[in-house]
Structures are given as C-alpha cells and as structure tokens.
Protein backbone atom coordinates (compact mmCIF):
# COMPACT_ATOMS: atom_id res chain seq x y z
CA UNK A 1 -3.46 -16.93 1.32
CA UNK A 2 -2.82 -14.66 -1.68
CA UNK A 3 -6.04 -14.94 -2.76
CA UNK A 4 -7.55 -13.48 0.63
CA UNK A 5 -5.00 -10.87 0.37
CA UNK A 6 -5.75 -10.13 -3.27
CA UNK A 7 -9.53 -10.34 -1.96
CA UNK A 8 -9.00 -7.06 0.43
CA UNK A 9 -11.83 -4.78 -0.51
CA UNK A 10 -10.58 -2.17 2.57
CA UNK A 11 -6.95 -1.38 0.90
CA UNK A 12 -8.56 0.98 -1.96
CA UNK A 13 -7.81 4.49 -1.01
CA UNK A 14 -4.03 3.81 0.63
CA UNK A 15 -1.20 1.39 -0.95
CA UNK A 16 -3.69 -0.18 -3.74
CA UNK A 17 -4.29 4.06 -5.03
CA UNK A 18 -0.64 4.23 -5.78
CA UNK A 19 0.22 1.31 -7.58
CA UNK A 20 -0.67 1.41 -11.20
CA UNK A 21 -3.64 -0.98 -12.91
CA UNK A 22 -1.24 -3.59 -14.02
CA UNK A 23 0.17 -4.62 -10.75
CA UNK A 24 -1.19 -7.34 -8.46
CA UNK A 25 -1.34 -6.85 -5.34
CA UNK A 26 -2.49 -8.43 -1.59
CA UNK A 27 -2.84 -6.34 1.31
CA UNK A 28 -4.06 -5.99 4.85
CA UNK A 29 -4.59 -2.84 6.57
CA UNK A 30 -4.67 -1.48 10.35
CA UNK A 31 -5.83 1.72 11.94
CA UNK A 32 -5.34 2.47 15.78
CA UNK A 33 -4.86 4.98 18.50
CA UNK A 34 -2.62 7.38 18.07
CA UNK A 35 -3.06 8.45 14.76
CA UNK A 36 -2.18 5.25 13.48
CA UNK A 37 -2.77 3.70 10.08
CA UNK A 38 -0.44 0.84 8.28
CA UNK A 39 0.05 -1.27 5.39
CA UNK A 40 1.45 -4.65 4.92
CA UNK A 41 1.30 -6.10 1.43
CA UNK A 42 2.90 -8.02 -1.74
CA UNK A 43 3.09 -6.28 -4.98
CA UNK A 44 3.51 -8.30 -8.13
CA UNK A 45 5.02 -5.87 -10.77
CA UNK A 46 4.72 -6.55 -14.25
CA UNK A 47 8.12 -8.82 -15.60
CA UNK A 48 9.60 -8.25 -12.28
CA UNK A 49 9.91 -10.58 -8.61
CA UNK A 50 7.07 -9.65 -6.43
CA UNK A 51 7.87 -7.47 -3.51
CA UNK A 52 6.82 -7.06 0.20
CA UNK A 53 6.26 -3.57 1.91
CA UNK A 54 5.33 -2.47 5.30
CA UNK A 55 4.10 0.54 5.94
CA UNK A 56 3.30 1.92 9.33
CA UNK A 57 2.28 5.85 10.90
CA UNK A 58 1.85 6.65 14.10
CA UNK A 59 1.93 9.63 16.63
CA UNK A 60 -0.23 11.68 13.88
CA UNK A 61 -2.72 14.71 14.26
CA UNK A 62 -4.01 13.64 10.26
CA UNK A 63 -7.00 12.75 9.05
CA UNK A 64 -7.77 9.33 8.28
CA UNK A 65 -8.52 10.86 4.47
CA UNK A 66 -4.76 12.62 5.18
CA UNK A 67 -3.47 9.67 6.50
CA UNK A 68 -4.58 7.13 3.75
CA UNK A 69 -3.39 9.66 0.71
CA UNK A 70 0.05 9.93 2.30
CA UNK A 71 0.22 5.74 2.06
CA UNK A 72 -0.65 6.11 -1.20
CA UNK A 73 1.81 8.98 -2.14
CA UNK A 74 4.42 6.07 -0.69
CA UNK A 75 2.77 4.04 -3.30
CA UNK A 76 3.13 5.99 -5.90
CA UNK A 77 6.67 6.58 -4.98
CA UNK A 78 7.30 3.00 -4.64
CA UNK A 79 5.90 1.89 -8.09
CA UNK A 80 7.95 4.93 -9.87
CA UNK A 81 11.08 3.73 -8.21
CA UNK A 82 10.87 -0.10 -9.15
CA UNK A 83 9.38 0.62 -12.45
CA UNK A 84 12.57 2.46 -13.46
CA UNK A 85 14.85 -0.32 -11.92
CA UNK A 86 13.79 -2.47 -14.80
C-alpha cells in the first residue's frame, strides 16, 4: 500500500508542491463537481512520526491551477508548522 501511494505520479502540483524534498510522502487525489478538489495522504517527516492529512474543497468558482496551488499553500503551511514542533 505505501508503495502505490508513494507511486502517485498525479499529486505533483497540490500537497506533494508544499512539502519540502526530504519528506516522504503517499497520496491520492480527487477532483469533482462543484469545484471540488481533495487530498488524502501520509507524510513521513524527517526524525519525526509520520502524519495523515485530509484535505478537501468544495463549492469553489477556482481554477483547477487555483485550486491545486491553494492545497499546496496548506502544504507549505503544514510542513512549516511540524518542522518547528521539533
């Protein structure tokens, strides 16, 4: 199982663009109606118990370009946040 999540070649531009080169990570990724566009993964930071995040939107006028940046500004936000809890 985690190497088919590891294996997702789909997740590049949302969760996978925030999280910084020395982090695993296994994802799977959804669109739908709606404006919908979600995440579900498990991060393996460096030194540190792996994690599990969900991310979901819905109900949005965005882009799918808009919508996959904003997953990985939650990323981003995500790493900086556990990186400084260590």
């Amino acid at each position: 199982m985690t190497q088919w999540l590891e294996g997702n070649e789909v997740g590049g531009p949302l969760l996978r663009a925030g999280i910084p080169d020395d982090w695993r990570i296994g994802d799977r990724t959804g669109a739908g109606g709606h404006g919908s566009r979600s995440v579900v993964a498990i991060l393996w930071p460096p030194s540190q118990a792996p994690l599990i995040a969900a991310i979901y939107l819905t109900q949005s006028d965005a882009s799918m370009e808009q919508r996959n940046a904003a997953i990985a500004a939650i990323g981003a936000a995500l790493a900086e946040t556990v990186s400084s809890m260590q």
